[in-house]
Protein backbone atom coordinates (compact mmCIF):
# COMPACT_ATOMS: atom_id res chain seq x y z
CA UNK A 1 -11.09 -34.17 -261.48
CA UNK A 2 -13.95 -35.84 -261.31
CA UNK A 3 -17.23 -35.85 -264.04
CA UNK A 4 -20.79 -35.77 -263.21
CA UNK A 5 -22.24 -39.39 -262.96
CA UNK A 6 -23.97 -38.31 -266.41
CA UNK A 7 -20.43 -38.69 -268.54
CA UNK A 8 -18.59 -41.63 -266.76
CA UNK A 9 -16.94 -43.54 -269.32
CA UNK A 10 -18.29 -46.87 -271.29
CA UNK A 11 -18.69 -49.75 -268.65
CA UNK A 12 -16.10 -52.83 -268.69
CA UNK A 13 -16.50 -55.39 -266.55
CA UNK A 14 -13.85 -56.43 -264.12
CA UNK A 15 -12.26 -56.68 -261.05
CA UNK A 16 -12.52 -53.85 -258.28
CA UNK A 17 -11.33 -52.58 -254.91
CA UNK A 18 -13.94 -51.10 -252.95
CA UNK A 19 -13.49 -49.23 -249.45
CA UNK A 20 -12.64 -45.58 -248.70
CA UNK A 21 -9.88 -42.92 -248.33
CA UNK A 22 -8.23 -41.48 -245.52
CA UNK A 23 -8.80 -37.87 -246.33
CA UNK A 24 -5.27 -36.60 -244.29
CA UNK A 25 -2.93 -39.23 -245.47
CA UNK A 26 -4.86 -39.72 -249.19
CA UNK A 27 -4.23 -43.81 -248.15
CA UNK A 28 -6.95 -46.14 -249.36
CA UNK A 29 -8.59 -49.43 -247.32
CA UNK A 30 -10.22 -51.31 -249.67
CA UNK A 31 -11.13 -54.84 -250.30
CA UNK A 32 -11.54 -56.93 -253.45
CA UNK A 33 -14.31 -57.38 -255.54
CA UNK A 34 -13.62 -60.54 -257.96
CA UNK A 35 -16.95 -60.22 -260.26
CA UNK A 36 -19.15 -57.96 -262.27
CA UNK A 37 -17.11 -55.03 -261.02
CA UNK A 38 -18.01 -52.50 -263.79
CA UNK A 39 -19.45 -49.60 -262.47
CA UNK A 40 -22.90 -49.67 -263.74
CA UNK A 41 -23.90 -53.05 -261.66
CA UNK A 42 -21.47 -51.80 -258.59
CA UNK A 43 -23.21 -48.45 -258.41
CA UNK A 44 -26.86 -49.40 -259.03
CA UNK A 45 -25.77 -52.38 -256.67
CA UNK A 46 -24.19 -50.31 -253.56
CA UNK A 47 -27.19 -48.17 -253.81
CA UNK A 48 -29.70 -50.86 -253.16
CA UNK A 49 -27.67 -52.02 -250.41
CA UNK A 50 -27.50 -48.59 -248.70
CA UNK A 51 -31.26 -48.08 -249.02
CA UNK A 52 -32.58 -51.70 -248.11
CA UNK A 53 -29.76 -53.40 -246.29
CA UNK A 54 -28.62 -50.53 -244.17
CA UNK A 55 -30.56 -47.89 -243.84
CA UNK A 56 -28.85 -45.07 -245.56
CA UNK A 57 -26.47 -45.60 -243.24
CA UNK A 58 -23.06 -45.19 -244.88
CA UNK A 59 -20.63 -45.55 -242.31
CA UNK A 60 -22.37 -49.24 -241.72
CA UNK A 61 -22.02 -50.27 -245.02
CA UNK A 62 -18.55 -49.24 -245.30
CA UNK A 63 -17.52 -51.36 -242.54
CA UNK A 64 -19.23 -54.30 -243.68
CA UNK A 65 -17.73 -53.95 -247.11
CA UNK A 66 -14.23 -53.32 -245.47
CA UNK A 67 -15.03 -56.36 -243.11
CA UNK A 68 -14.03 -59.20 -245.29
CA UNK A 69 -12.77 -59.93 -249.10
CA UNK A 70 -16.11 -60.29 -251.36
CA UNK A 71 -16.31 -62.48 -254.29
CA UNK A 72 -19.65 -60.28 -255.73
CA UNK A 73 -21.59 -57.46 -254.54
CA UNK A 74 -25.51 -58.18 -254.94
CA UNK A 75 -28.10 -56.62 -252.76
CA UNK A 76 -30.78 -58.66 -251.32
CA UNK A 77 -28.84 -61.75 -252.21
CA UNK A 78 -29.84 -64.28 -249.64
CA UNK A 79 -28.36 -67.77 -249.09
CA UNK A 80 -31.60 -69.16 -250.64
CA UNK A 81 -30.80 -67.43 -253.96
CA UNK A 82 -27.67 -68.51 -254.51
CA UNK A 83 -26.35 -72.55 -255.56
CA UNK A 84 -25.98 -74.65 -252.72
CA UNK A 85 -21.88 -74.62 -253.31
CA UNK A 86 -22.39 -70.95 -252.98
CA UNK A 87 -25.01 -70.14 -250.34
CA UNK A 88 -22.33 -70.84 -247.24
CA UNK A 89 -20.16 -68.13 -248.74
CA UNK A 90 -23.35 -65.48 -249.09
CA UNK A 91 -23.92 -62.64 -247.07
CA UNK A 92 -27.64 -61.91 -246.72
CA UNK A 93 -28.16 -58.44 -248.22
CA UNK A 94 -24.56 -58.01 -249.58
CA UNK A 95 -23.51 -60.36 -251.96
CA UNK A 96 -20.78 -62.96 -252.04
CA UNK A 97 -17.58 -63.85 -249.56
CA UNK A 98 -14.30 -64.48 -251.63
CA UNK A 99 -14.02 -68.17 -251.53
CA UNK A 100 -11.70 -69.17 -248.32
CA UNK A 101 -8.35 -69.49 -249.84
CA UNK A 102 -5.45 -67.25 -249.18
CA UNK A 103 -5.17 -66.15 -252.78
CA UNK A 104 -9.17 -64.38 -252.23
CA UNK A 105 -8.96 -63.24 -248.99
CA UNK A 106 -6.94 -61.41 -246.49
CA UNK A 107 -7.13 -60.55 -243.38
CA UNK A 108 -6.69 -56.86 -243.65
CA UNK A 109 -7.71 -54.54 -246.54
CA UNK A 110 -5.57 -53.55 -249.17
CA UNK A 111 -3.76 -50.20 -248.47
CA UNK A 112 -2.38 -47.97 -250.58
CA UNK A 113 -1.60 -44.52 -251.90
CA UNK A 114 -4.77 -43.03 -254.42
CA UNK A 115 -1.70 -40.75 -255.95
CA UNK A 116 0.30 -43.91 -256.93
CA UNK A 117 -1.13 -47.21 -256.79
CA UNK A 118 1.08 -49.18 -258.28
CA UNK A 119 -0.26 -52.42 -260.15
CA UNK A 120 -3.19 -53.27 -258.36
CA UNK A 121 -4.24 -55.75 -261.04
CA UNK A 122 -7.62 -54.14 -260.85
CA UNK A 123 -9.72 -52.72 -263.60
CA UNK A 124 -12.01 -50.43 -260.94
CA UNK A 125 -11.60 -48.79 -257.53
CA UNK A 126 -14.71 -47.49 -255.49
CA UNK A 127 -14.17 -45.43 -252.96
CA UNK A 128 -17.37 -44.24 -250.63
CA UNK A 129 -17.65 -41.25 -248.46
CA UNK A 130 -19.45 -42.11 -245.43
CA UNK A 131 -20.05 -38.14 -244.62
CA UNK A 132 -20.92 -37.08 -248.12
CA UNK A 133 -22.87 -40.56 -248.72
CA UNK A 134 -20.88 -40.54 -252.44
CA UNK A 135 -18.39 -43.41 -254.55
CA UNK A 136 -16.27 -41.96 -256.23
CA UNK A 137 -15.07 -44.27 -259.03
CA UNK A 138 -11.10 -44.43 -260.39
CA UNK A 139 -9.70 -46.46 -263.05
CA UNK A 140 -7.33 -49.31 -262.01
CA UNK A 141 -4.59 -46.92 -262.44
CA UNK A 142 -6.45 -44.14 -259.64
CA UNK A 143 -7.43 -42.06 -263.02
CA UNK A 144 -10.83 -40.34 -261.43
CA UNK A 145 -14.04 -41.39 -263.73
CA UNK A 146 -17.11 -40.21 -261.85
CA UNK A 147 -18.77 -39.25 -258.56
CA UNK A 148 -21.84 -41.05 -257.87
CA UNK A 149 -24.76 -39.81 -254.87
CA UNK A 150 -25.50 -42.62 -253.32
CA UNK A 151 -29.29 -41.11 -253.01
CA UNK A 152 -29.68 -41.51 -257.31
């Protein structure tokens, strides 16, 4: 079961899979997060992007995150902010593209079952409700931590 937002567990950074469940099947889509994964930044972080970048729209922002592989998550990170090595790979608003090698990206999301998911060699996994505009944050191991609003 999930606890309040309030008593979610010590942060530790690391990597993440972020995308959403398929309420019928309980199969995830999700796609990689490579940096500053731990859930205080990702939370505060997805709900800057759902306010400024899209609009409290949730269903938007979960298919951009689902879109492609993401090497960070930043709101209002614009290709001006970021190195000049970097700023090709930024998404205006959104963060970071995983660099372009086949290791960092795929072309499809990661799917898998929430009830056993196997090594995922993640440390978080984010999972957003686009009708209850919540994340609902698991340990690597799909251990439920917290539910966040993303209205907070």
């Amino acid at each position: 079961m999930l606890t309040p937002a309030e008593q979610s567990p010590p942060t530790v950074p690391g990597r993440a899979l972020i995308g959403a469940i398929s309420p019928t099947r309980q199969v995830v889509a999700a796609r990689p997060i490579a940096q500053h994964a731990d859930p205080d930044n990702v939370i505060a972080t997805l709900r800057q992007m759902w306010r400024d970048t899209f609009a409290r729209r949730t269903s938007a922002m979960l298919a951009a995150l689902l879109a492609i592989d993401w090497q960070y998550l930043r709101a209002g990170d614009a290709a001006g902010h970021r190195p000049a090595a970097a700023a090709k790979h930024a998404v205006a608003g959104s963060g970071g593209i995983g660099m372009p090698s086949t290791r960092h990206r795929q072309h499809r999301p990661v799917s898998f079952c929430l009830a056993q998911p196997g090594d995922l060699a993640v440390d978080w996994i984010y999972l957003i409700d686009p009708v209850a505009d919540t994340v609902a944050v698991y340990t690597g191991d799909g251990r439920p931590t917290a539910l966040h609003r993303l209205t907070g």
